[in-house]
N, C-alpha and C. Protein backbone atom coordinates (compact mmCIF):
# COMPACT_ATOMS: atom_id res chain seq x y z
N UNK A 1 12.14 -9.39 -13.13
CA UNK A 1 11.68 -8.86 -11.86
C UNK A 1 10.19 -8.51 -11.92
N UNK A 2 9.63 -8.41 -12.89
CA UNK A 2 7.87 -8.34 -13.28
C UNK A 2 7.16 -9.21 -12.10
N UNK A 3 7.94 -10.57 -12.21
CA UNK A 3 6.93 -11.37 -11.77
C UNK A 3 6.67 -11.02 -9.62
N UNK A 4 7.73 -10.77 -8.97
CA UNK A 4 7.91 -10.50 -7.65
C UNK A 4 6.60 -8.84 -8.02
N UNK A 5 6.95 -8.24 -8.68
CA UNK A 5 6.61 -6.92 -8.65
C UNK A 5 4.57 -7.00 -8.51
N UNK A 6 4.61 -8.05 -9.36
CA UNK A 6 2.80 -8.52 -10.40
C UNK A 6 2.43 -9.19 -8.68
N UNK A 7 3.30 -10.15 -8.07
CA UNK A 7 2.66 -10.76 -6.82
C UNK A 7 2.63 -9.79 -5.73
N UNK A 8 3.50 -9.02 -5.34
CA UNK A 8 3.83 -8.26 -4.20
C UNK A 8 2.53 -7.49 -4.51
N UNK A 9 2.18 -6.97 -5.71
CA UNK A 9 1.19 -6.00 -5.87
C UNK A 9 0.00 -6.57 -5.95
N UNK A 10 -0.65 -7.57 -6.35
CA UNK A 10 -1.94 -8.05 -6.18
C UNK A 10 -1.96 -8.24 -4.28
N UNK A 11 -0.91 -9.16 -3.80
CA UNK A 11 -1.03 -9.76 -2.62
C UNK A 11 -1.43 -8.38 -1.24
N UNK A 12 -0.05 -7.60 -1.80
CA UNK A 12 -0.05 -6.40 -0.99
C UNK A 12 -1.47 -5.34 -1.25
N UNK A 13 -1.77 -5.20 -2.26
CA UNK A 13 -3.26 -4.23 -2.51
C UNK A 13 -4.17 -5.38 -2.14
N UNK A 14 -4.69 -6.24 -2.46
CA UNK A 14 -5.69 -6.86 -1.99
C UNK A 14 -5.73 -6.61 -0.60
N UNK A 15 -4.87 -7.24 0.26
CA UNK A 15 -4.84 -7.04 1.57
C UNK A 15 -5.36 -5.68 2.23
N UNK A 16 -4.91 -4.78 1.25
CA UNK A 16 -5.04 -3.15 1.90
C UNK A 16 -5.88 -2.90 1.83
N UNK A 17 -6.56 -2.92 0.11
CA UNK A 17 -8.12 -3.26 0.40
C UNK A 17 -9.05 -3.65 1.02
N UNK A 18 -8.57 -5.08 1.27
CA UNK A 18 -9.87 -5.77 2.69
C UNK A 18 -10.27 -4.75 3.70
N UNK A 19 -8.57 -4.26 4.13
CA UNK A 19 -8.54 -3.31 5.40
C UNK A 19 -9.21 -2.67 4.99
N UNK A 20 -8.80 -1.53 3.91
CA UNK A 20 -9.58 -0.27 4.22
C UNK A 20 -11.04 -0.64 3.90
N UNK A 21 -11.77 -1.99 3.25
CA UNK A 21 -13.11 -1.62 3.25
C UNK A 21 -13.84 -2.29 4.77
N UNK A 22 -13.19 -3.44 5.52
CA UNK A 22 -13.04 -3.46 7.16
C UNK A 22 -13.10 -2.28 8.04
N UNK A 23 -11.82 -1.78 8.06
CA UNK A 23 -12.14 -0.09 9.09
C UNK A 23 -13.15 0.71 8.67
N UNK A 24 -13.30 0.71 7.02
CA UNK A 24 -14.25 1.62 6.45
C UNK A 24 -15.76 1.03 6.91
N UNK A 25 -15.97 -0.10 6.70
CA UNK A 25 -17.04 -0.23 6.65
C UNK A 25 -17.45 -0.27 8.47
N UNK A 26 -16.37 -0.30 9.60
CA UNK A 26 -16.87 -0.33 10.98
C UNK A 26 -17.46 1.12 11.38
N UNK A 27 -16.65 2.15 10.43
CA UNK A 27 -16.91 3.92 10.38
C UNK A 27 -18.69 3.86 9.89
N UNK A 28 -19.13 2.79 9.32
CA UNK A 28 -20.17 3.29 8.29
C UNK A 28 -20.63 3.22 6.61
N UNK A 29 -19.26 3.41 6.52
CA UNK A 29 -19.12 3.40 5.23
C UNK A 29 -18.96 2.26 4.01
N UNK A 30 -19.64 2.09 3.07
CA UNK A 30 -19.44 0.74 2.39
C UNK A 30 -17.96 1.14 1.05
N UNK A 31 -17.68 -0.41 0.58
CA UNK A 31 -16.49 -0.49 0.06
C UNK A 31 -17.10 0.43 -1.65
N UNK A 32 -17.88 0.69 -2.22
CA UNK A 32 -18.20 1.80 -3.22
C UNK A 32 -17.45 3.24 -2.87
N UNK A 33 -17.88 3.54 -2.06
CA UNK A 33 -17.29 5.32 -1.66
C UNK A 33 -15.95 5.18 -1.50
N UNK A 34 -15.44 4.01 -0.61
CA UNK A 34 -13.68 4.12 -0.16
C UNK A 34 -12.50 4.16 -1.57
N UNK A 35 -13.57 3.03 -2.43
CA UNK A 35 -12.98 3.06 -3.66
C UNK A 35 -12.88 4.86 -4.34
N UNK A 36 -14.17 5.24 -4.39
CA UNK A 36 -14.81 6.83 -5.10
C UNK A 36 -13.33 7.49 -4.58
N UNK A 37 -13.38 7.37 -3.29
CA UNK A 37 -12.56 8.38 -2.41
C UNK A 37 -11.06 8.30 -3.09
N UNK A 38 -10.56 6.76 -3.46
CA UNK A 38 -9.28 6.52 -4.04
C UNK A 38 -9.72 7.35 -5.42
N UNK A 39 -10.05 7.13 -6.23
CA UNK A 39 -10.33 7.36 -7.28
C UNK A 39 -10.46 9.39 -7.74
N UNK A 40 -10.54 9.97 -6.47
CA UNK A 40 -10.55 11.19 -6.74
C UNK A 40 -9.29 11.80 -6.00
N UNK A 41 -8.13 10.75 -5.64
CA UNK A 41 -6.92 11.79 -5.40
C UNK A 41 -6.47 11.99 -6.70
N UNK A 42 -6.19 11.43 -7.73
CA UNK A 42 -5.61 11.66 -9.49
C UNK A 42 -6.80 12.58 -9.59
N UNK A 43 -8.03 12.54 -9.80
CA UNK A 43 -8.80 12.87 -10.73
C UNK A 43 -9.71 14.12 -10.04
N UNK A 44 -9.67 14.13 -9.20
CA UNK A 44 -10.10 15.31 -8.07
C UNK A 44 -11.56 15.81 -7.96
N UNK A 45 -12.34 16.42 -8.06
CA UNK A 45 -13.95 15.97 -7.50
C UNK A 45 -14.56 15.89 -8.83
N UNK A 46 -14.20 14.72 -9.96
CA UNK A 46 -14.64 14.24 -10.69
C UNK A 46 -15.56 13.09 -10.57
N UNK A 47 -14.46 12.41 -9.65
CA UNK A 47 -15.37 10.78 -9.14
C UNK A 47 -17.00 11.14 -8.99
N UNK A 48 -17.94 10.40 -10.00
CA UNK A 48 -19.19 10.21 -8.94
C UNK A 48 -19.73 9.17 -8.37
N UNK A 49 -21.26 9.07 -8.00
CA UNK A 49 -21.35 7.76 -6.71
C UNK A 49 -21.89 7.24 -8.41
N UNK A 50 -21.23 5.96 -8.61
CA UNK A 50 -21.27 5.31 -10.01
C UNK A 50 -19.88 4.24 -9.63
N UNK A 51 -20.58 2.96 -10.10
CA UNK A 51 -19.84 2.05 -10.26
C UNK A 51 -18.44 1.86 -11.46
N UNK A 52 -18.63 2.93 -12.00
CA UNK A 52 -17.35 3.09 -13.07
C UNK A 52 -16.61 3.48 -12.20
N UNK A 53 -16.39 4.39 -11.03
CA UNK A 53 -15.74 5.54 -10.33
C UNK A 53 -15.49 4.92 -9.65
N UNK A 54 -16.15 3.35 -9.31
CA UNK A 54 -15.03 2.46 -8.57
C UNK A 54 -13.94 1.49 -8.76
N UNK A 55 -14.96 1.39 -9.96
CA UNK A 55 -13.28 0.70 -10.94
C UNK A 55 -12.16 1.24 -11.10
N UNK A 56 -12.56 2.73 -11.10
CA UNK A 56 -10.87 3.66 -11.66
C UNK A 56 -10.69 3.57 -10.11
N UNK A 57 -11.18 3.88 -9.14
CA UNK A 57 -10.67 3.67 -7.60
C UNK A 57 -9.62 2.75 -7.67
N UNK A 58 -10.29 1.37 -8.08
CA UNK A 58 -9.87 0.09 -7.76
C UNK A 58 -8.27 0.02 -8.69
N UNK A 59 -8.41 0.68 -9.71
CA UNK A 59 -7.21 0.55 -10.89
C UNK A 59 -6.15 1.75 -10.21
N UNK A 60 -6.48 2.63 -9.34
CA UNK A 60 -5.78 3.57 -8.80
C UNK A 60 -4.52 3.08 -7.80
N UNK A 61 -5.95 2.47 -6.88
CA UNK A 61 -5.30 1.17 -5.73
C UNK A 61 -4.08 1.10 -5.95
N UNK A 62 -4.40 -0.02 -6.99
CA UNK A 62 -3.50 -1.06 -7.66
C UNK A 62 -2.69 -0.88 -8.25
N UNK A 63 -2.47 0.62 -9.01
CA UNK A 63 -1.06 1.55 -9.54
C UNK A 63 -0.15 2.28 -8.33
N UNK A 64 -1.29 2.52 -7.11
CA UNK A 64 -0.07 2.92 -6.42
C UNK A 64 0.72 1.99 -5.38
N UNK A 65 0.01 0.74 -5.78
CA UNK A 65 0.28 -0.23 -4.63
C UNK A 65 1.88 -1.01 -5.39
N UNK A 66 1.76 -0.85 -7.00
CA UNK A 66 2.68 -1.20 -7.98
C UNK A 66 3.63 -0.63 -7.55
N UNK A 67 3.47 0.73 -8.01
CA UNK A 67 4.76 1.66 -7.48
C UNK A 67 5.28 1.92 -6.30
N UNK A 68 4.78 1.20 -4.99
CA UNK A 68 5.18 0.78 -4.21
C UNK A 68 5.75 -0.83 -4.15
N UNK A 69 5.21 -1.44 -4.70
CA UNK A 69 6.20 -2.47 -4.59
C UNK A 69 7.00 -2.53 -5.69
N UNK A 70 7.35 -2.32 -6.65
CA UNK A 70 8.16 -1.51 -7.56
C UNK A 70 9.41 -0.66 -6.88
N UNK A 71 9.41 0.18 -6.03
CA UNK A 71 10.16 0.85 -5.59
C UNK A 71 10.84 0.00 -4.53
N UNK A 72 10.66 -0.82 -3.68
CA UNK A 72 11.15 -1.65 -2.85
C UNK A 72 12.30 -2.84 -3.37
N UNK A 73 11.65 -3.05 -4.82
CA UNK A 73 12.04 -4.26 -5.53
C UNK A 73 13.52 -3.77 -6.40
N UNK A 74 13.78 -2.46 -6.41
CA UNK A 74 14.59 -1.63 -7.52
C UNK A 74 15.92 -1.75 -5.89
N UNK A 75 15.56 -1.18 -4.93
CA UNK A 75 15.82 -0.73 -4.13
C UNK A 75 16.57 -2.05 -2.66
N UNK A 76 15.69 -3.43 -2.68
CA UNK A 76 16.19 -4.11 -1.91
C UNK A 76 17.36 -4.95 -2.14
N UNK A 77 17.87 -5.68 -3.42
CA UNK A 77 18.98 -5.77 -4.21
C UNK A 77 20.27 -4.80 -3.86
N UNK A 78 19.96 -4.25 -3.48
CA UNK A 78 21.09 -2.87 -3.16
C UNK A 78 21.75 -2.75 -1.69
N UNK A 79 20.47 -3.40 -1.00
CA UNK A 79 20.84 -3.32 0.59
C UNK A 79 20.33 -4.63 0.99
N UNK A 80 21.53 -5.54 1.14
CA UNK A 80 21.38 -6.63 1.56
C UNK A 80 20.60 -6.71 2.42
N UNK A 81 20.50 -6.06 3.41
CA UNK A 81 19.99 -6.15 5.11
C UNK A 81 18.66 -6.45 4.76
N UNK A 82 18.18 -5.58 3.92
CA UNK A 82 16.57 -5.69 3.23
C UNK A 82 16.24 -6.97 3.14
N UNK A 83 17.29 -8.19 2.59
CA UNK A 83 17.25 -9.59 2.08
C UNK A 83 17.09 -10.58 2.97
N UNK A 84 18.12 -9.75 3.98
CA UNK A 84 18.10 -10.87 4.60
C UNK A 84 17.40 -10.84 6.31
N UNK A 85 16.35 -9.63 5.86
CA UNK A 85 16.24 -9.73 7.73
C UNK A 85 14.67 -9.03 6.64
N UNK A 86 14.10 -9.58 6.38
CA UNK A 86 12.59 -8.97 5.53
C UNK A 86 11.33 -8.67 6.84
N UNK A 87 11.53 -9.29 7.95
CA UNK A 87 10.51 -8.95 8.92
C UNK A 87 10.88 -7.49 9.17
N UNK A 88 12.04 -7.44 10.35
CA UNK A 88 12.20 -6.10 10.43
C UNK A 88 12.08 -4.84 9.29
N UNK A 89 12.67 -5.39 8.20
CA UNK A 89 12.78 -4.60 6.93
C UNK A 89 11.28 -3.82 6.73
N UNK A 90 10.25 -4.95 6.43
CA UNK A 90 9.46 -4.73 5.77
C UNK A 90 8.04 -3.92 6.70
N UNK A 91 8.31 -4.11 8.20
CA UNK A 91 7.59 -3.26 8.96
C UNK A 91 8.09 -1.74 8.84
N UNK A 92 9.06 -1.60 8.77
CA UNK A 92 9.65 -0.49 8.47
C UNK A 92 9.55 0.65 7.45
N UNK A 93 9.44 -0.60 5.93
CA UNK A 93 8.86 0.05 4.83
C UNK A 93 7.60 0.80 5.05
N UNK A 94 6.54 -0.50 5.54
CA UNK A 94 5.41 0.16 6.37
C UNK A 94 5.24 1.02 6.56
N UNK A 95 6.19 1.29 7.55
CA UNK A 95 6.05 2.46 8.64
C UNK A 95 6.10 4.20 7.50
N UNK A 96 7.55 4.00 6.66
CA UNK A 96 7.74 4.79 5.66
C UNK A 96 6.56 4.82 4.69
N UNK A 97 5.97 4.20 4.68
CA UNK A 97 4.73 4.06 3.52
C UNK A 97 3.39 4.95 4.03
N UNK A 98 3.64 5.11 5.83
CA UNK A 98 2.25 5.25 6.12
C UNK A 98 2.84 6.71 6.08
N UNK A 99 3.60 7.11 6.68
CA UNK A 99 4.65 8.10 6.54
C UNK A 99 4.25 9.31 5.39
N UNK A 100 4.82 8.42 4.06
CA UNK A 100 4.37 9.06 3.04
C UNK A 100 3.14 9.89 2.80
N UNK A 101 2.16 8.63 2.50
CA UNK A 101 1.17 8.75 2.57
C UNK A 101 0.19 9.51 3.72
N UNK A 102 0.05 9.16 4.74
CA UNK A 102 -0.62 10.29 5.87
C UNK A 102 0.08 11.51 5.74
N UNK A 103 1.61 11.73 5.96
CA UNK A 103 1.89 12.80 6.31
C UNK A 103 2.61 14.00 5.07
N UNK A 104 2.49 13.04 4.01
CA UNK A 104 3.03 13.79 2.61
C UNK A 104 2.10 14.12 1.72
N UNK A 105 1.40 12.58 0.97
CA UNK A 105 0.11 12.55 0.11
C UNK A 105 -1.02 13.47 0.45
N UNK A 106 -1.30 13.02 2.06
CA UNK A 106 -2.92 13.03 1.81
C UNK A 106 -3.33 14.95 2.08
N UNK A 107 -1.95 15.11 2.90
CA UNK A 107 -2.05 16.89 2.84
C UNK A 107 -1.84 17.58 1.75
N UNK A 108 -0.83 17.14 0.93
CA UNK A 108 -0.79 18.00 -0.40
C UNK A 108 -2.43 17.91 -0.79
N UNK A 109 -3.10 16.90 -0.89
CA UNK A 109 -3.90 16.53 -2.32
C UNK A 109 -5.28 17.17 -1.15
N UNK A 110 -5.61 16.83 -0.21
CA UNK A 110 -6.16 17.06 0.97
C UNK A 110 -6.06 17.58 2.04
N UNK A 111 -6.34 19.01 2.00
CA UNK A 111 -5.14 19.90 3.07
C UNK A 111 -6.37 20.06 4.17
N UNK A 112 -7.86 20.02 3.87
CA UNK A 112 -8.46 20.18 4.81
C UNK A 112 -8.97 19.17 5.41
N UNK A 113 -8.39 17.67 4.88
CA UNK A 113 -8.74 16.26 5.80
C UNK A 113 -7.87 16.19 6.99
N UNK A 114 -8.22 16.18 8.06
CA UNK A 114 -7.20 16.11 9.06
C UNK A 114 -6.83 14.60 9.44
N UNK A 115 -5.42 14.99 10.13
CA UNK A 115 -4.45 14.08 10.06
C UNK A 115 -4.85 13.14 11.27
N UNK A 116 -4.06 11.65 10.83
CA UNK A 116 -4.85 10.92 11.78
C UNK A 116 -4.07 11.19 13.53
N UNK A 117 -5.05 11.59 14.48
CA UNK A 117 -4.88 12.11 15.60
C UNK A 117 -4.96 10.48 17.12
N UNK A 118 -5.87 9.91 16.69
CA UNK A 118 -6.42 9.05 17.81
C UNK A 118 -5.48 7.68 17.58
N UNK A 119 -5.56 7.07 18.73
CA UNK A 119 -4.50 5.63 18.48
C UNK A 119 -5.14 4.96 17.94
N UNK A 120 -6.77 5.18 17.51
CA UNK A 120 -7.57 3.67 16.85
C UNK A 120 -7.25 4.06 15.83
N UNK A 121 -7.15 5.25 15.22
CA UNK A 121 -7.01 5.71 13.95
C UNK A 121 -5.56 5.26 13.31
N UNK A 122 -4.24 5.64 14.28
CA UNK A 122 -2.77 5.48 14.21
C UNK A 122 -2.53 3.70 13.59
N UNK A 123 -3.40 3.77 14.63
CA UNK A 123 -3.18 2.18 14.64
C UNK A 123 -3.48 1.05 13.76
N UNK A 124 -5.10 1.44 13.36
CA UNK A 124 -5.48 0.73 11.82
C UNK A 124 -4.80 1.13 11.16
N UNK A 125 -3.90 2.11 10.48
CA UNK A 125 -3.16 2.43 9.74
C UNK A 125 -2.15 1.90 9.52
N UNK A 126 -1.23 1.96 10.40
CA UNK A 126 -0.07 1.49 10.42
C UNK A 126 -0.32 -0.08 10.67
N UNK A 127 -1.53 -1.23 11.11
CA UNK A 127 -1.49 -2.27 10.81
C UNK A 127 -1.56 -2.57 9.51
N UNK A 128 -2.25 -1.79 8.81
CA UNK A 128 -2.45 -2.19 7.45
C UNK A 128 -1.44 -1.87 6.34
N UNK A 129 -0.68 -0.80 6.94
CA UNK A 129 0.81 -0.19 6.13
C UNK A 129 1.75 -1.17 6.53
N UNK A 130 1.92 -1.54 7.61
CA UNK A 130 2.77 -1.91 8.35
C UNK A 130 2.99 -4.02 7.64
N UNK A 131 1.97 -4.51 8.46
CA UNK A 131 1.37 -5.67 8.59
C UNK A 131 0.91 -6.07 7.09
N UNK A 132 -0.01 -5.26 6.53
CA UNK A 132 -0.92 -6.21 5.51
C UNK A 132 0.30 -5.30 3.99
N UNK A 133 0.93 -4.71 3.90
CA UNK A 133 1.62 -3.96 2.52
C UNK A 133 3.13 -4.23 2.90
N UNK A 134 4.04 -3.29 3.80
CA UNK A 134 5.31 -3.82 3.99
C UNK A 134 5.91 -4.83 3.90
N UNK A 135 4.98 -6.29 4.98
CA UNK A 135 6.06 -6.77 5.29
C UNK A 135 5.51 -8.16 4.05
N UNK A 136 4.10 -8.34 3.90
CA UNK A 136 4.00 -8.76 2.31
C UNK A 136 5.04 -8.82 1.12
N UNK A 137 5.49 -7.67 0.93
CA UNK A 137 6.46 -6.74 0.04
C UNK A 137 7.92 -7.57 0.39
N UNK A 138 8.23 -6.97 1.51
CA UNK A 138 9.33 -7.39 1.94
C UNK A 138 9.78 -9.29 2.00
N UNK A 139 8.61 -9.97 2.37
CA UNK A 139 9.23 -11.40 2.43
C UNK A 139 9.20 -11.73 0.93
N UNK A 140 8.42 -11.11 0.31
CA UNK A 140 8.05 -11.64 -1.53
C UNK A 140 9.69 -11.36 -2.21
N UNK A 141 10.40 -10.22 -1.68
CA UNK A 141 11.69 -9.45 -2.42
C UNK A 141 12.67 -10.38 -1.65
N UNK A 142 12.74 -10.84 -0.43
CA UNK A 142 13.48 -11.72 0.10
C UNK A 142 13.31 -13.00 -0.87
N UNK A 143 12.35 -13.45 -0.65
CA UNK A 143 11.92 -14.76 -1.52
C UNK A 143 12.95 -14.91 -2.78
N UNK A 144 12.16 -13.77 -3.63
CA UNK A 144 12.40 -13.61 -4.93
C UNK A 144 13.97 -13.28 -4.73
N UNK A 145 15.07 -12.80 -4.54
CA UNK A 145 15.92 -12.21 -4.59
C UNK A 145 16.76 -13.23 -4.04
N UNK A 146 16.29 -13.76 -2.82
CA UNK A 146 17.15 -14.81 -2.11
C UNK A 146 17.21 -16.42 -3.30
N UNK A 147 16.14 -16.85 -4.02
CA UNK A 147 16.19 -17.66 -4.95
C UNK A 147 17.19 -17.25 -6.01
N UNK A 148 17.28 -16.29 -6.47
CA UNK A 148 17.95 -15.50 -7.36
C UNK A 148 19.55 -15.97 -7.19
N UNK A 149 19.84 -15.25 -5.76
CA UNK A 149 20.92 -15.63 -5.34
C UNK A 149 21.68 -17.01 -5.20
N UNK A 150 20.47 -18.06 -5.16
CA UNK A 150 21.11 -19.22 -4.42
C UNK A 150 21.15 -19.99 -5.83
N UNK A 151 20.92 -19.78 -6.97
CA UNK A 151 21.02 -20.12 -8.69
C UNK A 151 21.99 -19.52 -9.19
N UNK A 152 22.56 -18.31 -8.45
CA UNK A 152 23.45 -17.88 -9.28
C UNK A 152 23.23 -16.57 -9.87
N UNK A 153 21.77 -16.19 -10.12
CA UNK A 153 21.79 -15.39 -11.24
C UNK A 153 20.98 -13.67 -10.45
């Protein structure tokens, strides 16, 4: 199961990436800081403006983008419906992902960033949770799982 887990996670973080350095960069902001910004939820106002601090950003990304598709992959095997209907499924995950993250993550770690309020805001979000990570996730575990099935193993 490595190998669904290694694609879902390059395919699915890359994508998220683009986004967030896209929305980020329409705010102003270039793809150095968005990385910084990842890079100081683990490590907390350590990050500085330094190109090392975007690498651990970038390696941050990409661990939590794992353990998100990791958790889907443990988890869709279990509930057929996941397998076999991966569009609906995987917008959904989305949806739970942005979920998490906006309304769980970013307040614990960030209690004085406020929450996203405006529909442009709602909305890049959940396209990029939704659209560019979920449903990625979801057709890769269909794929992978549905081949699985139709071999036998």
């Amino acid at each position: 199961m490595l190998k669904p887990i290694v694609l879902g996670t390059l395919i699915a973080g890359t994508l998220d990436l683009l986004s967030a350095f896209v929305f980020a960069g329409m705010a102003g902001m270039a793809p150095v800081p968005v990385l910084q910004f990842v890079a100081s939820g683990p490590f907390g106002d350590a990050p500085t403006a330094t190109a090392g601090w975007a690498v651990v950003g970038t390696l941050v990304h990409y661990g939590i983008m794992a353990c998100m598709v990791a958790a889907y992959m443990l988890v869709a095997p279990r509930i057929p419906a996941l397998l076999r209907h991966p569009i609906p499924a995987g917008l959904a995950y989305g949806v739970l992902l942005w979920l998490i993250m906006y309304w769980l993550v970013r307040p614990m770690r960030w209690p004085d960033m406020p929450l996203p309020h405006t529909l442009w805001g709602i909305s890049n979000q959940l396209f990029s949770h939704c659209i560019l990570v979920g449903l990625p996730i979801a057709l890769i575990a269909a794929r992978h799982f549905g081949s699985h099935a139709r071999r036998g193993s």
